[in-house]
N, C-alpha and C. Protein backbone atom coordinates (compact mmCIF):
# COMPACT_ATOMS: atom_id res chain seq x y z
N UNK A 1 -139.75 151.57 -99.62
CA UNK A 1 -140.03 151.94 -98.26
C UNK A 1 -141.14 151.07 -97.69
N UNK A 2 -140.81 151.07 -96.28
CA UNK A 2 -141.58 149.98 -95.82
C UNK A 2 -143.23 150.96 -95.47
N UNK A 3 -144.53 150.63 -95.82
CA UNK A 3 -145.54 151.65 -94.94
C UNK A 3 -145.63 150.98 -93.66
N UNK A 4 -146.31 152.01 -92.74
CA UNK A 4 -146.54 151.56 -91.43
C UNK A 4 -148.46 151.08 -91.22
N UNK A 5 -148.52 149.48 -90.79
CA UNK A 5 -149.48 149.31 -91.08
C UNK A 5 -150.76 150.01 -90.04
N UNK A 6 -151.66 150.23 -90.55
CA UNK A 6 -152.91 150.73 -89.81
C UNK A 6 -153.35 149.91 -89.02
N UNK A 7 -154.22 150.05 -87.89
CA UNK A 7 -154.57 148.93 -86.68
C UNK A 7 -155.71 148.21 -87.07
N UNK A 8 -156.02 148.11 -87.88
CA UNK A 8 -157.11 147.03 -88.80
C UNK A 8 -156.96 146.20 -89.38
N UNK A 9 -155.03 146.78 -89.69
CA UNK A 9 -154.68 145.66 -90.82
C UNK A 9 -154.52 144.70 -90.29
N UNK A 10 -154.09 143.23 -91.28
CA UNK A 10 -153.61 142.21 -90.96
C UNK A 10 -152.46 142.10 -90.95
N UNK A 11 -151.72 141.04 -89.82
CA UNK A 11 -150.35 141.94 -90.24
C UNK A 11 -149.73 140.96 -91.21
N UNK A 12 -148.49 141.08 -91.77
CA UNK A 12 -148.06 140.51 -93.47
C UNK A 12 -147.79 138.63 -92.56
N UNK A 13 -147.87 138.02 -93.84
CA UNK A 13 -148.21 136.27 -93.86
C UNK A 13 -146.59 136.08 -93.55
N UNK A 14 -145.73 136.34 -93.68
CA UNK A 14 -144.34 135.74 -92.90
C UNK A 14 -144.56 136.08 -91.62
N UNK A 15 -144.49 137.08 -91.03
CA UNK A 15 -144.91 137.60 -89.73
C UNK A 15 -145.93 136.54 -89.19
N UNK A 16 -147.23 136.22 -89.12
CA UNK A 16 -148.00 135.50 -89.29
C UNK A 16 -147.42 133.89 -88.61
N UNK A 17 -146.86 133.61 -89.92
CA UNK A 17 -146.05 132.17 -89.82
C UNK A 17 -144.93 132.13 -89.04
N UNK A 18 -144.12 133.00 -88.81
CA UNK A 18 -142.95 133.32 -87.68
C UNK A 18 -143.79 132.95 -86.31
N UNK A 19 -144.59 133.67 -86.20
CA UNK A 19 -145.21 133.33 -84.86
C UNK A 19 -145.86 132.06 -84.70
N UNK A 20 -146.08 132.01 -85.49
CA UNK A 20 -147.22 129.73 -85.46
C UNK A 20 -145.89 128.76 -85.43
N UNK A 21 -144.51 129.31 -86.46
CA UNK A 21 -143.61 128.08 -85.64
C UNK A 21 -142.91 128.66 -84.57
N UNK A 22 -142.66 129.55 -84.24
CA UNK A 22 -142.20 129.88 -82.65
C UNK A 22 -142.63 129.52 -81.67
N UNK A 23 -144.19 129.38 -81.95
CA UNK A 23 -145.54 128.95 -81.05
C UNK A 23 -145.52 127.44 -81.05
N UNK A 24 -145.10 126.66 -82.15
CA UNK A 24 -144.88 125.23 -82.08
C UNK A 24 -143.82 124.53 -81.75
N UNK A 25 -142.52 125.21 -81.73
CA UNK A 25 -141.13 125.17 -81.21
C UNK A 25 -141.40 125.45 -79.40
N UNK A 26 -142.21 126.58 -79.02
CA UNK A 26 -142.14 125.91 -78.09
C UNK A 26 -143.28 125.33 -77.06
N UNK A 27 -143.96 124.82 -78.25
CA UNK A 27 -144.98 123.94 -77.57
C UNK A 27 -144.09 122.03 -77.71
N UNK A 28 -143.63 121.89 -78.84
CA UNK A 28 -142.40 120.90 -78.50
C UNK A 28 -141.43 120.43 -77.75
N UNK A 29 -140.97 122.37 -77.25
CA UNK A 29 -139.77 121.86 -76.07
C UNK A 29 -140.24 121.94 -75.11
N UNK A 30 -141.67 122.14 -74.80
CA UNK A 30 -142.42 121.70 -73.16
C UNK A 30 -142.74 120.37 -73.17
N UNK A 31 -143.49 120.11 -74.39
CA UNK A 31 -143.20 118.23 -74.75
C UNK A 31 -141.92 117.53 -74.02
N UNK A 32 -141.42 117.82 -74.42
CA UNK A 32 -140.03 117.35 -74.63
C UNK A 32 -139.44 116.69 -72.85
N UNK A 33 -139.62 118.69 -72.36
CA UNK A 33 -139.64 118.54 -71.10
C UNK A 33 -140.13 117.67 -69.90
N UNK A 34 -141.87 117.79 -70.80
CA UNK A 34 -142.54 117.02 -69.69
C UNK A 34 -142.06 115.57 -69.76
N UNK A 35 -141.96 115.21 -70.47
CA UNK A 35 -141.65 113.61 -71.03
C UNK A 35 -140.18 113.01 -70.33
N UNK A 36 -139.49 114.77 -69.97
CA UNK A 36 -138.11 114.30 -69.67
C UNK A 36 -138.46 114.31 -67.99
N UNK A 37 -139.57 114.90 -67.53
CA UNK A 37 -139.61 114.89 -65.65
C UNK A 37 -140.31 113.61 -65.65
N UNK A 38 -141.27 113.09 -66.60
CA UNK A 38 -142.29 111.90 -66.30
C UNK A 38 -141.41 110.83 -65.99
N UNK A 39 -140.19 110.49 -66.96
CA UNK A 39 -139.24 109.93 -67.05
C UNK A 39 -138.78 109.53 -65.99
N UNK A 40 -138.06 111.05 -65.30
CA UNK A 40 -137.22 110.99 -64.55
C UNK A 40 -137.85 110.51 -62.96
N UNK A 41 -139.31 110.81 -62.77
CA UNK A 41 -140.01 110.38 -61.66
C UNK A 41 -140.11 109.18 -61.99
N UNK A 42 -140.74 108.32 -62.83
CA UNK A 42 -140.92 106.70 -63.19
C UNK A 42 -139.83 105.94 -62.93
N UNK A 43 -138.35 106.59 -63.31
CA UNK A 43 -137.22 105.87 -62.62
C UNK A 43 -136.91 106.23 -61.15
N UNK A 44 -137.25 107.00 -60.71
CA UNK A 44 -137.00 107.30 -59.76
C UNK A 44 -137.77 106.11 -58.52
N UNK A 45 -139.00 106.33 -58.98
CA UNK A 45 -140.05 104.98 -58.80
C UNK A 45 -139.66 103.93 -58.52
N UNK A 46 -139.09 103.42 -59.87
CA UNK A 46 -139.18 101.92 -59.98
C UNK A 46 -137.52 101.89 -59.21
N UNK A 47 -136.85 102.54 -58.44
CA UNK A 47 -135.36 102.20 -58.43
C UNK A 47 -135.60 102.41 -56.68
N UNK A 48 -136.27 102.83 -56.16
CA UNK A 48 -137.46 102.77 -55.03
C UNK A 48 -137.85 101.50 -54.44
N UNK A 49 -138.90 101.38 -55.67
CA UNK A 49 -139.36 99.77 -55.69
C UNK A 49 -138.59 98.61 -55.73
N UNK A 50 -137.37 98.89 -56.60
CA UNK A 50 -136.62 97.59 -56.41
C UNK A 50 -136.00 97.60 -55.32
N UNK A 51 -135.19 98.67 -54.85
CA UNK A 51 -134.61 98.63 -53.10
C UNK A 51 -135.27 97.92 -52.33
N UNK A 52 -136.78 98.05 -52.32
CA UNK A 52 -137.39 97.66 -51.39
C UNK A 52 -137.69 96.29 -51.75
N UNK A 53 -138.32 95.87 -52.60
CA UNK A 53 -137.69 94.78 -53.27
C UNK A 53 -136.66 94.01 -52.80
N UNK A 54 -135.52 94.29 -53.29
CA UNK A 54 -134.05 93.88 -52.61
C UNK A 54 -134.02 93.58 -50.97
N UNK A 55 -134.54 94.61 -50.66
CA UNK A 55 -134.43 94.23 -49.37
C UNK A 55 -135.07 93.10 -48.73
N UNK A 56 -136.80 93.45 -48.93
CA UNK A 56 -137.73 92.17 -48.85
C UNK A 56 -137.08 90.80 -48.80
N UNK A 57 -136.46 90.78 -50.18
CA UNK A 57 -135.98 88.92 -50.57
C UNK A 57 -134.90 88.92 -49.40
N UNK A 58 -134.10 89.90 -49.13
CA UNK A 58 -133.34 89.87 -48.02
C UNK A 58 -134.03 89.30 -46.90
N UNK A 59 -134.39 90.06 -46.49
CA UNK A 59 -135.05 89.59 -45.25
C UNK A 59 -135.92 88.43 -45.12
N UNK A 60 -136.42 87.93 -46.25
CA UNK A 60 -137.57 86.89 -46.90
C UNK A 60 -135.83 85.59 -46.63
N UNK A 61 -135.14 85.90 -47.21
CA UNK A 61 -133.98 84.55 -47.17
C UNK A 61 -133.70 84.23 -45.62
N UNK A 62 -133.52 85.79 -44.82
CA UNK A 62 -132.77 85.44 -43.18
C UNK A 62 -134.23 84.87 -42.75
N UNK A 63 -135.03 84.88 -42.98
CA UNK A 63 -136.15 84.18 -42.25
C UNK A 63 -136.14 82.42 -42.98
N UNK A 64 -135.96 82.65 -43.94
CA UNK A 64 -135.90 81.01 -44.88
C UNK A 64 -135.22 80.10 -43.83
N UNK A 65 -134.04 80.94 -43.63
CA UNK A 65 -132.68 80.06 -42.96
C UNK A 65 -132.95 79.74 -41.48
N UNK A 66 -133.87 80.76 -41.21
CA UNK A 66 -134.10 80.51 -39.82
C UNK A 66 -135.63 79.39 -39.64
N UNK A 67 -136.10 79.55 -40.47
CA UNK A 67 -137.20 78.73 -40.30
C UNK A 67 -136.57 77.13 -40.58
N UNK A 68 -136.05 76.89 -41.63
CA UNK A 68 -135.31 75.74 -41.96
C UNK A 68 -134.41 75.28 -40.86
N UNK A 69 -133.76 76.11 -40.33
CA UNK A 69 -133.25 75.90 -38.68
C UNK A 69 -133.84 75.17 -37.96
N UNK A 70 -135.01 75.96 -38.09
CA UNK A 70 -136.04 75.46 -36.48
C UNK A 70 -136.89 74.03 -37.01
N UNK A 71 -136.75 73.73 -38.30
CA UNK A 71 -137.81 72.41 -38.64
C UNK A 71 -136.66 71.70 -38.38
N UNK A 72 -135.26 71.73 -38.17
CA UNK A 72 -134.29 70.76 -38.52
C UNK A 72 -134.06 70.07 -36.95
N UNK A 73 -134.50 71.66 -36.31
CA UNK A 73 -133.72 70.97 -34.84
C UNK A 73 -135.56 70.39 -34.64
N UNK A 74 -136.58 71.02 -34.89
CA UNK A 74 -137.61 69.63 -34.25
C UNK A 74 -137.67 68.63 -34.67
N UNK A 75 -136.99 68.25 -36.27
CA UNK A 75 -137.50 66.88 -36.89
C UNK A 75 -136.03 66.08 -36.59
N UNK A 76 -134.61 66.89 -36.03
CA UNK A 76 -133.69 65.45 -35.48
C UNK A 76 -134.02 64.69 -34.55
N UNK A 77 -134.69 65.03 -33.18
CA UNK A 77 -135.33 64.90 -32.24
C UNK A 77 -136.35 63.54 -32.92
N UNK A 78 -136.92 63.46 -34.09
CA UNK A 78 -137.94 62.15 -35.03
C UNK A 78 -137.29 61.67 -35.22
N UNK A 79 -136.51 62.09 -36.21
CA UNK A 79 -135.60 61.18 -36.96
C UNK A 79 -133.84 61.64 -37.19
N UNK A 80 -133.19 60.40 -37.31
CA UNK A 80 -131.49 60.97 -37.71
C UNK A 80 -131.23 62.39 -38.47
N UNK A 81 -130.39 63.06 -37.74
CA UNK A 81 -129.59 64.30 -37.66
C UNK A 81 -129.88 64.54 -39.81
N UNK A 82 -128.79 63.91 -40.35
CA UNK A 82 -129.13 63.68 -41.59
C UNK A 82 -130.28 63.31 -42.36
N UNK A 83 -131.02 62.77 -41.24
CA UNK A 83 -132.77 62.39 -42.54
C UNK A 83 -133.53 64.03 -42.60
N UNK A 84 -133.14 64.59 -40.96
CA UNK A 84 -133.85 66.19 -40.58
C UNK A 84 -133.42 67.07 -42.03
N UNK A 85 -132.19 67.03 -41.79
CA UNK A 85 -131.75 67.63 -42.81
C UNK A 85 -131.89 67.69 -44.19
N UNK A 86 -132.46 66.21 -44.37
CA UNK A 86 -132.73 66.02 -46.05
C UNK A 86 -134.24 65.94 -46.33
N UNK A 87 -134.87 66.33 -45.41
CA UNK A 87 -136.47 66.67 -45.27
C UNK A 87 -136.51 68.13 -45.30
N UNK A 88 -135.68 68.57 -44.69
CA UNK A 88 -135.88 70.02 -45.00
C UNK A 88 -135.18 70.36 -46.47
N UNK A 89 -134.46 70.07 -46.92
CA UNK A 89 -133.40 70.20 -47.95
C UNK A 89 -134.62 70.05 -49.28
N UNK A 90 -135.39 68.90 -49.10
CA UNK A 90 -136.20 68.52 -50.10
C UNK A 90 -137.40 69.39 -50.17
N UNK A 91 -137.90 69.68 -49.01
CA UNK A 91 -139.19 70.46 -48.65
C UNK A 91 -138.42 72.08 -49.24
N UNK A 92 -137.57 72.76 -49.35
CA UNK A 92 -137.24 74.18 -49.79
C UNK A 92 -136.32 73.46 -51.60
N UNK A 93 -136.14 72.17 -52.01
CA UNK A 93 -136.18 72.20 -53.31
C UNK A 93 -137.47 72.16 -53.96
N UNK A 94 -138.37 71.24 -53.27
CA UNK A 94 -139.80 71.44 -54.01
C UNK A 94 -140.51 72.99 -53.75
N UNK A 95 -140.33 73.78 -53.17
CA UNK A 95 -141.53 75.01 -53.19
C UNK A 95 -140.57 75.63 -54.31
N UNK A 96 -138.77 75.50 -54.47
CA UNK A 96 -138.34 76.30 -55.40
C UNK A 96 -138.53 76.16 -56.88
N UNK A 97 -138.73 75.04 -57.05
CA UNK A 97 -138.80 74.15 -58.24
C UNK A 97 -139.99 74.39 -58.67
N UNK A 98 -141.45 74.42 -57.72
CA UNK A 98 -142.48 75.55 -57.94
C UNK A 98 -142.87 76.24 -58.55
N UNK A 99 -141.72 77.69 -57.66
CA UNK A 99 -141.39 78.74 -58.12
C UNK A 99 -140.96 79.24 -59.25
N UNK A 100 -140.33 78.13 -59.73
CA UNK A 100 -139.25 78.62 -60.82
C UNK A 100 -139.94 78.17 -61.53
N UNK A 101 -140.89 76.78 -61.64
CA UNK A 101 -142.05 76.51 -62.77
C UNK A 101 -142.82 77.76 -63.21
N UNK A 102 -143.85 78.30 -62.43
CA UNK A 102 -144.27 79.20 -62.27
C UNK A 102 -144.06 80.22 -62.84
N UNK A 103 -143.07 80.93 -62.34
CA UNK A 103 -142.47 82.05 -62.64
C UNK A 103 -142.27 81.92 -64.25
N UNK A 104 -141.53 80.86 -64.80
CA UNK A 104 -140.86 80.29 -66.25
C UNK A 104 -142.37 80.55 -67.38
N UNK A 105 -143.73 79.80 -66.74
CA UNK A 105 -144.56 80.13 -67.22
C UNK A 105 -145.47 81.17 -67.28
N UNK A 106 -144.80 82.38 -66.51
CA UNK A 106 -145.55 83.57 -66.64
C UNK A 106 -144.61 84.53 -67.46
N UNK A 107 -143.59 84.44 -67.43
CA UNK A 107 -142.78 84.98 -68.41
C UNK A 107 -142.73 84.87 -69.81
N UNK A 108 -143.29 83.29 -70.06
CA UNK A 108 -143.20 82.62 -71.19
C UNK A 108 -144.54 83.28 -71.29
N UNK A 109 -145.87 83.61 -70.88
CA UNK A 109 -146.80 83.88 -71.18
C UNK A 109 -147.68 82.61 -71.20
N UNK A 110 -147.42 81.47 -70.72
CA UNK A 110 -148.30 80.36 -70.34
C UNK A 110 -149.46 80.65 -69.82
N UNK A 111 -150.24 79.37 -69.23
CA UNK A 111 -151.96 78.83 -69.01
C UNK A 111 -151.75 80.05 -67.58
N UNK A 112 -150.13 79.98 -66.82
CA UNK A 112 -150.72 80.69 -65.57
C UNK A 112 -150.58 81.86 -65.28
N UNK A 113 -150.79 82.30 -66.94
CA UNK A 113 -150.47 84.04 -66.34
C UNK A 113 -151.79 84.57 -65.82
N UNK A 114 -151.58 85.98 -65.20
CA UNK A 114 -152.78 85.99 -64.16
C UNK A 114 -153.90 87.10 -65.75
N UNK A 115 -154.92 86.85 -65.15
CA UNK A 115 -156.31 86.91 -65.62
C UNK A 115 -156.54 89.05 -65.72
N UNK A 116 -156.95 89.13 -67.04
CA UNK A 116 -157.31 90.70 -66.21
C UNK A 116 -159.35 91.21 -65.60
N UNK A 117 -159.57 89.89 -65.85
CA UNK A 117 -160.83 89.60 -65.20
C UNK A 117 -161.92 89.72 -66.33
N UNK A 118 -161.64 90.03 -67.72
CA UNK A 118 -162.45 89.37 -68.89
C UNK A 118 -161.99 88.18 -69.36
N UNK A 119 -163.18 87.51 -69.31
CA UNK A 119 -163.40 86.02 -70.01
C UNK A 119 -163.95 85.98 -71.60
């Protein structure tokens, strides 16, 4: 027969331990949880950021085309229809060529990656 314990007692060591992993089961699946909203906001974020992103270079290109436009029609007016054209042609291969240097060496982890301000 089981006795019924008195209010002083302690209560028995399975009892005890039932409750410390119940208590850690679900201190895990709030873990779990939080990790699964942090997640889900950080993508949410970054999928945000790239739209806008996306768009930017969008709009960053219709301005390219239009600026390259406008150097072409002032520099035929200098020089032949075709030289305008291959001044501008050259002037948006060199800033890309740049770019793509650049870029190649920050990826690669080269001399120009940026600084976090200890020397």
């Amino acid at each position: 027969m089981a006795r019924a314990m008195l209010p002083d007692e302690a209560p028995p060591v399975t009892t005890a331990l039932e409750h410390v992993v119940e208590a850690v089961q679900r201190v895990v699946a709030d873990q779990i949880h939080l990790a699964r909203v942090e997640v889900e906001s950080s993508a949410q974020r970054m999928a945000v950021g790239a739209g806008l992103v996306a768009a930017a270079a969008l709009l960053g290109l219709v301005a390219w085309v239009a600026a390259c436009g406008a150097a072409y029609v002032a520099l035929r007016d200098v020089v032949h229809p075709s030289g305008a054209f291959g001044v501008v042609a050259l002037v948006s291969l060199a800033l890309a060529g740049g770019l793509g240097f650049i870029g190649v060496r920050r990826l690669a982890g080269g001399a120009g990656e940026a600084h976090d301000g200890a020397s």
